[in-house]
C-alpha atoms as a PDB file:
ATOM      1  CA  UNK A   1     114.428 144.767  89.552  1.00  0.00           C
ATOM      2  CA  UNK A   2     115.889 148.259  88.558  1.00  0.00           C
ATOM      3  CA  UNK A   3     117.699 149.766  90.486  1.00  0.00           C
ATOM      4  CA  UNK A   4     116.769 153.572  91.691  1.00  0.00           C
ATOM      5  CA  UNK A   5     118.591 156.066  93.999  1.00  0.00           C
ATOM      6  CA  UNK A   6     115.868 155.947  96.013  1.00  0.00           C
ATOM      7  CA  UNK A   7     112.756 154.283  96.893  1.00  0.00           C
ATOM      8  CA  UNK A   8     109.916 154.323  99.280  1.00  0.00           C
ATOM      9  CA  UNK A   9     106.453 152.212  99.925  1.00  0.00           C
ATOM     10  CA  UNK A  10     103.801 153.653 101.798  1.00  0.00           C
ATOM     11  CA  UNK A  11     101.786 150.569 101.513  1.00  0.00           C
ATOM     12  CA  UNK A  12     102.097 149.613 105.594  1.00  0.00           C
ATOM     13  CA  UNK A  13      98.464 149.439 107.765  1.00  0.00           C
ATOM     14  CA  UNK A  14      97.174 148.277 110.838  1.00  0.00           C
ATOM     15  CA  UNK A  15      97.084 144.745 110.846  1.00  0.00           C
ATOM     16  CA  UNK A  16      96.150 142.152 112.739  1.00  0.00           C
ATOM     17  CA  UNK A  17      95.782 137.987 112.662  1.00  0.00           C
ATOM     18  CA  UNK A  18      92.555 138.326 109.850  1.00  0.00           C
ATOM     19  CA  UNK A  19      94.435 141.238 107.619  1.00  0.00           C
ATOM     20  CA  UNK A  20      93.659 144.593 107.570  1.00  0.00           C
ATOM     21  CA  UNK A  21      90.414 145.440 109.285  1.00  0.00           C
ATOM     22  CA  UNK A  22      87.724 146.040 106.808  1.00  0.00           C
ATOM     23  CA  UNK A  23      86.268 148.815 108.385  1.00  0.00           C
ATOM     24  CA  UNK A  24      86.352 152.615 107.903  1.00  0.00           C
ATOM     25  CA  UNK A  25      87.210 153.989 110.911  1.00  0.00           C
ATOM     26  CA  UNK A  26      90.319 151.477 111.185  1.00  0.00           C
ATOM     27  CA  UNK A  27      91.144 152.578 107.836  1.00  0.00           C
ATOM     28  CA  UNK A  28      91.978 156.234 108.562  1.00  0.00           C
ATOM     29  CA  UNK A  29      95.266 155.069 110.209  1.00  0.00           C
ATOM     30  CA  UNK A  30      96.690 153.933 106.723  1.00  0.00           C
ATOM     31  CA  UNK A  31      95.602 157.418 105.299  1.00  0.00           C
ATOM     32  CA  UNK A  32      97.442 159.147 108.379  1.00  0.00           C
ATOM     33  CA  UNK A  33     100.847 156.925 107.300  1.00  0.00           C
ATOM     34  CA  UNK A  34     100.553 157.422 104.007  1.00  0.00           C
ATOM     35  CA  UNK A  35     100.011 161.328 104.693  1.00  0.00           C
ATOM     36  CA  UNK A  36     102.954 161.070 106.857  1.00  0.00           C
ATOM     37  CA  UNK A  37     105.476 159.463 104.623  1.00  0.00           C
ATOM     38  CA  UNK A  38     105.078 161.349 101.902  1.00  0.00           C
ATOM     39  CA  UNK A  39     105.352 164.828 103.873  1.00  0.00           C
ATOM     40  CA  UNK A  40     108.351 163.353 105.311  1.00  0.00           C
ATOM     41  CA  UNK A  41     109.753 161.389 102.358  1.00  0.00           C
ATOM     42  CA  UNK A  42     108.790 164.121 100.075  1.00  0.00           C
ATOM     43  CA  UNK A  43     110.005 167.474 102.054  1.00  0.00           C
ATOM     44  CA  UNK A  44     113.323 167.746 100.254  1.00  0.00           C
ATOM     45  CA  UNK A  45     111.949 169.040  97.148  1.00  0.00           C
ATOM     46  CA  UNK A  46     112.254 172.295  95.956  1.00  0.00           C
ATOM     47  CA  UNK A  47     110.486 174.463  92.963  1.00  0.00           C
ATOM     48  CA  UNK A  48     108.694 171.245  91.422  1.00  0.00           C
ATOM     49  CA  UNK A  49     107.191 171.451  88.538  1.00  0.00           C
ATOM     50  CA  UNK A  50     104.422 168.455  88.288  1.00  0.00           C
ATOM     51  CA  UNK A  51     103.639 167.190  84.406  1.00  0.00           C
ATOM     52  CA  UNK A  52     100.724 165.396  83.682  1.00  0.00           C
ATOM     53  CA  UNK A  53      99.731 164.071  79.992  1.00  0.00           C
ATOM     54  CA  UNK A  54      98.422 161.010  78.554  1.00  0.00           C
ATOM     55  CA  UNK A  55     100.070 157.581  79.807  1.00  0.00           C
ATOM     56  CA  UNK A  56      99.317 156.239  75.862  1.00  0.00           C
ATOM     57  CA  UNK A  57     101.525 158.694  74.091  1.00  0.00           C
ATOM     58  CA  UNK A  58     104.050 157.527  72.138  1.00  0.00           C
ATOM     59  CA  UNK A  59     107.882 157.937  72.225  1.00  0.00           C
ATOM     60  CA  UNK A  60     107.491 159.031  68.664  1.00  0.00           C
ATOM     61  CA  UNK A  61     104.934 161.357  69.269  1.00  0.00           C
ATOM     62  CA  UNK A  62     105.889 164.995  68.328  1.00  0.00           C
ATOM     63  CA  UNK A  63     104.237 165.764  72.336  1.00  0.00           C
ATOM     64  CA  UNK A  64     106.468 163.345  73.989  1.00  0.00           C
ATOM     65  CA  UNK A  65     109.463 165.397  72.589  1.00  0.00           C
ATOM     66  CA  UNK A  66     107.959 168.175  73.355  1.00  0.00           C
ATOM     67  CA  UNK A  67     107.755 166.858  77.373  1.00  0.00           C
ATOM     68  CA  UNK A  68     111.105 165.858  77.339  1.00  0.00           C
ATOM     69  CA  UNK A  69     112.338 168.962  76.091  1.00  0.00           C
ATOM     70  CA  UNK A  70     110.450 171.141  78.651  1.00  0.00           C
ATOM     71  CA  UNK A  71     111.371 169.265  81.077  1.00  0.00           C
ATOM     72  CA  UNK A  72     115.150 169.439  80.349  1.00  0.00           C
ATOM     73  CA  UNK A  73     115.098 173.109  79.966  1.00  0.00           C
ATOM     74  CA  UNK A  74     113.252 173.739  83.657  1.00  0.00           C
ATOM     75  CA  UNK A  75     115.838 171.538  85.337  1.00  0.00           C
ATOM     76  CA  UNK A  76     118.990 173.040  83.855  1.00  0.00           C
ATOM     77  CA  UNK A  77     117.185 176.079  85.448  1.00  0.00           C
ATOM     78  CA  UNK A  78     116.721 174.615  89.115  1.00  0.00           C
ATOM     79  CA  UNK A  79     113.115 173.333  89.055  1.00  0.00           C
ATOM     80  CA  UNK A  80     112.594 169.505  90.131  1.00  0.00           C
ATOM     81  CA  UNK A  81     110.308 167.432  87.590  1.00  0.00           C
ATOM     82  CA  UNK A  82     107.313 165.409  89.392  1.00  0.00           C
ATOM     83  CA  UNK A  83     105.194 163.189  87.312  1.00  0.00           C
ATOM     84  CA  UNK A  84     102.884 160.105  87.751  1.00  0.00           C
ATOM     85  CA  UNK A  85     106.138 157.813  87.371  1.00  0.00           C
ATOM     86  CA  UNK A  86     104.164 156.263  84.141  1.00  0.00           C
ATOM     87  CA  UNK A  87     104.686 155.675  80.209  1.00  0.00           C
ATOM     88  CA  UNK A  88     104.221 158.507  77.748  1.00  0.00           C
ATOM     89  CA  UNK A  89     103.904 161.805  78.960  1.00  0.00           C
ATOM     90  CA  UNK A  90     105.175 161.032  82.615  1.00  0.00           C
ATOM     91  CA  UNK A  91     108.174 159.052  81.233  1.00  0.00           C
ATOM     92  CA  UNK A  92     109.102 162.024  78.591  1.00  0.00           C
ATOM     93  CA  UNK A  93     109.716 164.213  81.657  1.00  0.00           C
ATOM     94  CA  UNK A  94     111.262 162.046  83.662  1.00  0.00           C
ATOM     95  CA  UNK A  95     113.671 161.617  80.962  1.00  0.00           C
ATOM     96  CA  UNK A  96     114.072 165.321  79.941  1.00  0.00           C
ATOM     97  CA  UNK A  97     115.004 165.586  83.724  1.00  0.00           C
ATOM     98  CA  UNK A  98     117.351 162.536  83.868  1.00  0.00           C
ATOM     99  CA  UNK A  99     119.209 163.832  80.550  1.00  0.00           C
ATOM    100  CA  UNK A 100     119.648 167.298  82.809  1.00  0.00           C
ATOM    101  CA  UNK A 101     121.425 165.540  85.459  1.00  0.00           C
ATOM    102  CA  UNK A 102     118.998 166.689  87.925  1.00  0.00           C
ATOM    103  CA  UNK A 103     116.121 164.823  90.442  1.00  0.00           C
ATOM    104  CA  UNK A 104     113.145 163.218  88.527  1.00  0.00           C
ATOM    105  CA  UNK A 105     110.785 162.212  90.778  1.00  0.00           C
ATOM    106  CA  UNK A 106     107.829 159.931  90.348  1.00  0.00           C
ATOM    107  CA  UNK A 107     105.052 159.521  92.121  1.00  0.00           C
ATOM    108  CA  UNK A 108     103.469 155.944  91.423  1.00  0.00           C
ATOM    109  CA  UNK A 109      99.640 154.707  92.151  1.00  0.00           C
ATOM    110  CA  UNK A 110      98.868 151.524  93.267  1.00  0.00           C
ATOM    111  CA  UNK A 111      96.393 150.391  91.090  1.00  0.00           C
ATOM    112  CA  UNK A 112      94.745 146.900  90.007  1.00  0.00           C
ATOM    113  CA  UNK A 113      96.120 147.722  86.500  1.00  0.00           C
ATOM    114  CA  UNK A 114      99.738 147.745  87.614  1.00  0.00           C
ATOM    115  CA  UNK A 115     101.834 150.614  87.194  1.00  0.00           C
ATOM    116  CA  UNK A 116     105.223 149.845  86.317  1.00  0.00           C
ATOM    117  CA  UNK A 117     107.206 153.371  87.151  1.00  0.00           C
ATOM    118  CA  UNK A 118     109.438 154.535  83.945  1.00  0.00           C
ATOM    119  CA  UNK A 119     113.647 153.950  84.164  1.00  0.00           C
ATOM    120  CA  UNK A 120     114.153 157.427  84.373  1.00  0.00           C
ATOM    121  CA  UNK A 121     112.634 157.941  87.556  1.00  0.00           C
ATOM    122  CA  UNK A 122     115.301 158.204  90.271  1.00  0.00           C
ATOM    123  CA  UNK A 123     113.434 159.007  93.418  1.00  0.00           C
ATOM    124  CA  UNK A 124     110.278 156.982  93.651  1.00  0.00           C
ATOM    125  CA  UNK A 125     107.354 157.262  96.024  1.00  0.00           C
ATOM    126  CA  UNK A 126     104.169 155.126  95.796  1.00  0.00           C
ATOM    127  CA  UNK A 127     100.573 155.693  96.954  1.00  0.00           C
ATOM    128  CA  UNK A 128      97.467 153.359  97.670  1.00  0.00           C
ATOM    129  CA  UNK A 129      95.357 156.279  97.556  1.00  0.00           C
ATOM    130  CA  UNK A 130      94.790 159.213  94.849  1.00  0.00           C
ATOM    131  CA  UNK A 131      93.519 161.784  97.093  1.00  0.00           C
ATOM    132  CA  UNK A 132      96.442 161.786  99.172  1.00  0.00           C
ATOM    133  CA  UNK A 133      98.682 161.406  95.826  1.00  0.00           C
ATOM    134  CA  UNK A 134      97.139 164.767  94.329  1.00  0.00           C
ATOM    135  CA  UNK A 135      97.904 166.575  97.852  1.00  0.00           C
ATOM    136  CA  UNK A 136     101.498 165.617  97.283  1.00  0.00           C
ATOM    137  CA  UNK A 137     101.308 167.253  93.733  1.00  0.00           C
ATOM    138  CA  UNK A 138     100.059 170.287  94.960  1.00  0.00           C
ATOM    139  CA  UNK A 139     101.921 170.437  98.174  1.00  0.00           C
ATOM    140  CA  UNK A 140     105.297 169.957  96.111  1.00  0.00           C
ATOM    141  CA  UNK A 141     104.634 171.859  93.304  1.00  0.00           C
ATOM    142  CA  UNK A 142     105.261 175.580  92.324  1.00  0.00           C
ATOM    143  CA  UNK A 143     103.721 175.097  88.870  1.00  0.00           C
ATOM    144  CA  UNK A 144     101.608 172.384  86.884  1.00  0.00           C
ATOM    145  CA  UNK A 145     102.452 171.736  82.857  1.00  0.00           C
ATOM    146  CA  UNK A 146      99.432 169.471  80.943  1.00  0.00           C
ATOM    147  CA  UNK A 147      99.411 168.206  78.193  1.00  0.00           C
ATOM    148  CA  UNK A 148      96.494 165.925  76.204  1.00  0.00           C
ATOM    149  CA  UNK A 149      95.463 163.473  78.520  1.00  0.00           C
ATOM    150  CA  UNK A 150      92.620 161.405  79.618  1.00  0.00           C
ATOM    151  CA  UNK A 151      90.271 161.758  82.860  1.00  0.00           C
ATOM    152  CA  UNK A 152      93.330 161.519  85.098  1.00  0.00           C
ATOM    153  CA  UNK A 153      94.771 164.753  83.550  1.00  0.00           C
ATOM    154  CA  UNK A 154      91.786 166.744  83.453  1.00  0.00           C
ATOM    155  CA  UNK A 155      91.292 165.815  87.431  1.00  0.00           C
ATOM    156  CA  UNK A 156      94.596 166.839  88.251  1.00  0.00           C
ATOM    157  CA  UNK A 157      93.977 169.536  86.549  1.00  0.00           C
ATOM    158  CA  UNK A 158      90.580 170.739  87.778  1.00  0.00           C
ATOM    159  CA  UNK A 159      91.371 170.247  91.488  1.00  0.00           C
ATOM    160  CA  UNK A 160      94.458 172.404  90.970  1.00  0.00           C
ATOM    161  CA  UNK A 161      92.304 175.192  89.242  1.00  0.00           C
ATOM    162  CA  UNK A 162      89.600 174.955  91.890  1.00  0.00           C
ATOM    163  CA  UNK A 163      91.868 175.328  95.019  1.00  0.00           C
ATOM    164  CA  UNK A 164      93.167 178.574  93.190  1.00  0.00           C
ATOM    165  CA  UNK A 165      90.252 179.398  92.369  1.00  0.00           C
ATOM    166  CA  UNK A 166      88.419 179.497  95.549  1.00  0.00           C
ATOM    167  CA  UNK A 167      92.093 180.159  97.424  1.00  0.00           C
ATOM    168  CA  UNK A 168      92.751 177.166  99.071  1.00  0.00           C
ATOM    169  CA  UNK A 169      96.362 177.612  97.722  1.00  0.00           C
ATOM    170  CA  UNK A 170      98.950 180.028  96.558  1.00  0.00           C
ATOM    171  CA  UNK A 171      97.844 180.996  93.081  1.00  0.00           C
ATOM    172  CA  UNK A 172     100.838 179.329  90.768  1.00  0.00           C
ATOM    173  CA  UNK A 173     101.679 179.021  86.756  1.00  0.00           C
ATOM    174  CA  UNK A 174      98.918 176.464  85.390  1.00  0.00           C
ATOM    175  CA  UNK A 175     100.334 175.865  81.855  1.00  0.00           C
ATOM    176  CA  UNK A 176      98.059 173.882  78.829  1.00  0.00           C
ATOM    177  CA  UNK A 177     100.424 172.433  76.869  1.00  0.00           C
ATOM    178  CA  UNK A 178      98.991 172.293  73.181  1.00  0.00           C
ATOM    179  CA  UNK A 179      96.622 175.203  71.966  1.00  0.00           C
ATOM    180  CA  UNK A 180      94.702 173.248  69.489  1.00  0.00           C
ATOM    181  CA  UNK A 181      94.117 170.382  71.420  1.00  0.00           C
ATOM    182  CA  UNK A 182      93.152 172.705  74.248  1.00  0.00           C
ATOM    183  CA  UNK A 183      91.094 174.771  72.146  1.00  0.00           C
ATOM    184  CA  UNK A 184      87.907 173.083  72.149  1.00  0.00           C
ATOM    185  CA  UNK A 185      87.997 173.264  75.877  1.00  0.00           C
ATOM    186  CA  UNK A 186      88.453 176.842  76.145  1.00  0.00           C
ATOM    187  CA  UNK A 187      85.794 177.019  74.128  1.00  0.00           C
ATOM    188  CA  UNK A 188      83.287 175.316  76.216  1.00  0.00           C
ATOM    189  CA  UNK A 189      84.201 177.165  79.089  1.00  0.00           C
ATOM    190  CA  UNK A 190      84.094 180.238  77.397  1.00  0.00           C
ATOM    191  CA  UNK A 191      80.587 179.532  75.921  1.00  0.00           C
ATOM    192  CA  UNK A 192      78.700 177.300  78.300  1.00  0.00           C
ATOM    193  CA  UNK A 193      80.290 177.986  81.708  1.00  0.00           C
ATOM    194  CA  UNK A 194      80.969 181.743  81.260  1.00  0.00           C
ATOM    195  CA  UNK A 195      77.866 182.279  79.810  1.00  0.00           C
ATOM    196  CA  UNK A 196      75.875 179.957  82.274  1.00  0.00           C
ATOM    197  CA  UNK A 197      76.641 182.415  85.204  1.00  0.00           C
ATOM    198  CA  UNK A 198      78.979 179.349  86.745  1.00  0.00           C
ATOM    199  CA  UNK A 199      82.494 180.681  86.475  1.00  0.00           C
ATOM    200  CA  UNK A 200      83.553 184.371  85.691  1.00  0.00           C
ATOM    201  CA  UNK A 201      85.276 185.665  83.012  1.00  0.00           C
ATOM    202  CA  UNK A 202      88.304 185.772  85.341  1.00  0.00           C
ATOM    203  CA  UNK A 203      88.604 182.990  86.186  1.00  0.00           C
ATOM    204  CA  UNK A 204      89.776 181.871  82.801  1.00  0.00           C
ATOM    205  CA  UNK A 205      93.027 183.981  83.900  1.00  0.00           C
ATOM    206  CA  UNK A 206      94.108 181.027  86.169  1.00  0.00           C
ATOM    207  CA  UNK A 207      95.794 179.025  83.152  1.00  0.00           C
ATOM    208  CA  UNK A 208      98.050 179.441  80.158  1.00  0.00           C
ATOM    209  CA  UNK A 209      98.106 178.027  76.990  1.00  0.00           C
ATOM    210  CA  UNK A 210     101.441 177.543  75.020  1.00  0.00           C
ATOM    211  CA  UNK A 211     102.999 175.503  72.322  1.00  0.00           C
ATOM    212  CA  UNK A 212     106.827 174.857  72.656  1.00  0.00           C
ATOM    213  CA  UNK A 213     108.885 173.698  75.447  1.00  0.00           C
ATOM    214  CA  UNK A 214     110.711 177.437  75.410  1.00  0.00           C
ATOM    215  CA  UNK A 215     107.329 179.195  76.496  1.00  0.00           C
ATOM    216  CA  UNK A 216     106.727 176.464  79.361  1.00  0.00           C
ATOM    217  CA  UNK A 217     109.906 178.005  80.558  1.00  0.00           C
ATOM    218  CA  UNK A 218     108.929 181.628  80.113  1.00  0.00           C
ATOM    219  CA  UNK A 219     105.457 181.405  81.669  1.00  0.00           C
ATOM    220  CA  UNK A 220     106.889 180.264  84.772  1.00  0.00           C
ATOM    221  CA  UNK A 221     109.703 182.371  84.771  1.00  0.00           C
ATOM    222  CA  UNK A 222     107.560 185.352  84.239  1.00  0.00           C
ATOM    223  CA  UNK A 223     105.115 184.167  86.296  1.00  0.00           C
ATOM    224  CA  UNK A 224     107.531 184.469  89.431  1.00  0.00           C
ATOM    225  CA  UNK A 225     109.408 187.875  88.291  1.00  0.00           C
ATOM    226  CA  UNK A 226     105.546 189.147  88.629  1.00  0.00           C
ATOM    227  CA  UNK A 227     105.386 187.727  92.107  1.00  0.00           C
ATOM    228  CA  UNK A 228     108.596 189.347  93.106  1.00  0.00           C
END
């Protein structure tokens, strides 16, 4: 077993001789712990910057450099890296953030498919449940980066872009990763949504698109200096 700086599991329920009670009500008690710990656990953290990207992508691939990079370059400037504790894009931040010297957090899922978190993370929490995960990203974080990724990366970032949106949270620096692989996206939103009547033309002013590790850093940057 690796060993990590620090680790905890917010796996604990109400139990009883039978296991867990299988019933709903019962069950909010483990979402109340889990809530709990990672508010507690999870409170040290300042100016984290969450990255989400595809789990399949390479350590070869010209975007997991890119991932590492970024992330190297916003913790020699103070920020705190949060991923998914995962392979590909997660692990190329985690590393970027380990190279820097600095806190890499991960925040792992309990899934059937077993996660194993990557060896750069060095302060690991890990959820049974994704809803409460996701608050934890958005709770913790001052800024999300995405890059290509699956349906996990477009709902992280969707839910981020609808509680800005409809001001839930503090608008903060929502930054695509990748304009061409973003592009078609845009697109849609441009033509179908905008068009549609079911977003507004403004709302496509809640994100960024960039290309290299240096303008991850400058949106954010700039982003703030606005704010100030």
């Amino acid at each position: 077993m690796r060993k990590r700086t620090s680790k905890f599991n917010i796996t604990s329920g109400i139990h009883f001789k039978n296991g867990f009670i299988g019933n709903d009500t019962w069950r909010i008690f483990r979402i109340m712990s889990e809530f709990v710990e990672g508010f507690e656990s999870l409170s040290h953290i300042k100016k984290g910057v969450a990255f989400f990207g595809s789990k399949r992508t390479s350590e070869a691939s010209p975007r997991y450099k890119l991932a590492e990079r970024a992330s190297y370059l916003l913790s020699k400037k103070g920020y705190t890296i949060i991923t998914g504790a995962g392979p590909g894009i997660m692990e190329a931040a985690n590393r970027g953030a380990k190279r820097a010297k600095r806190l890499s957090v991960g925040l792992n899922i309990l899934v059937p498919e077993q996660q194993v978190p990557n060896k750069y993370v060095n302060y690991l929490a890990e959820f049974r449940y994704f809803f409460v995960r996701k608050v934890m990203f958005v709770k913790y974080s001052c800024a999300f980066v995405v890059f290509p990724g699956g349906y996990g990366t477009l709902d992280e970032l969707f839910e981020g872009l609808a509680l800005i949106q409809t001001q839930r949270i503090d608008k903060f620096p929502v930054i695509l990763v990748g304009k061409n692989f973003w592009s078609g996206l845009i697109k849609w939103l441009k033509k179908t949504l905008i068009d549609k009547g079911t977003i507004v033309k403004e709302d496509l002013s809640l994100f960024y698109t960039v290309d290299s590790p240096n303008e991850v850093l400058r949106a954010i940057q700039k982003f703030y200096r606005k704010r100030k």
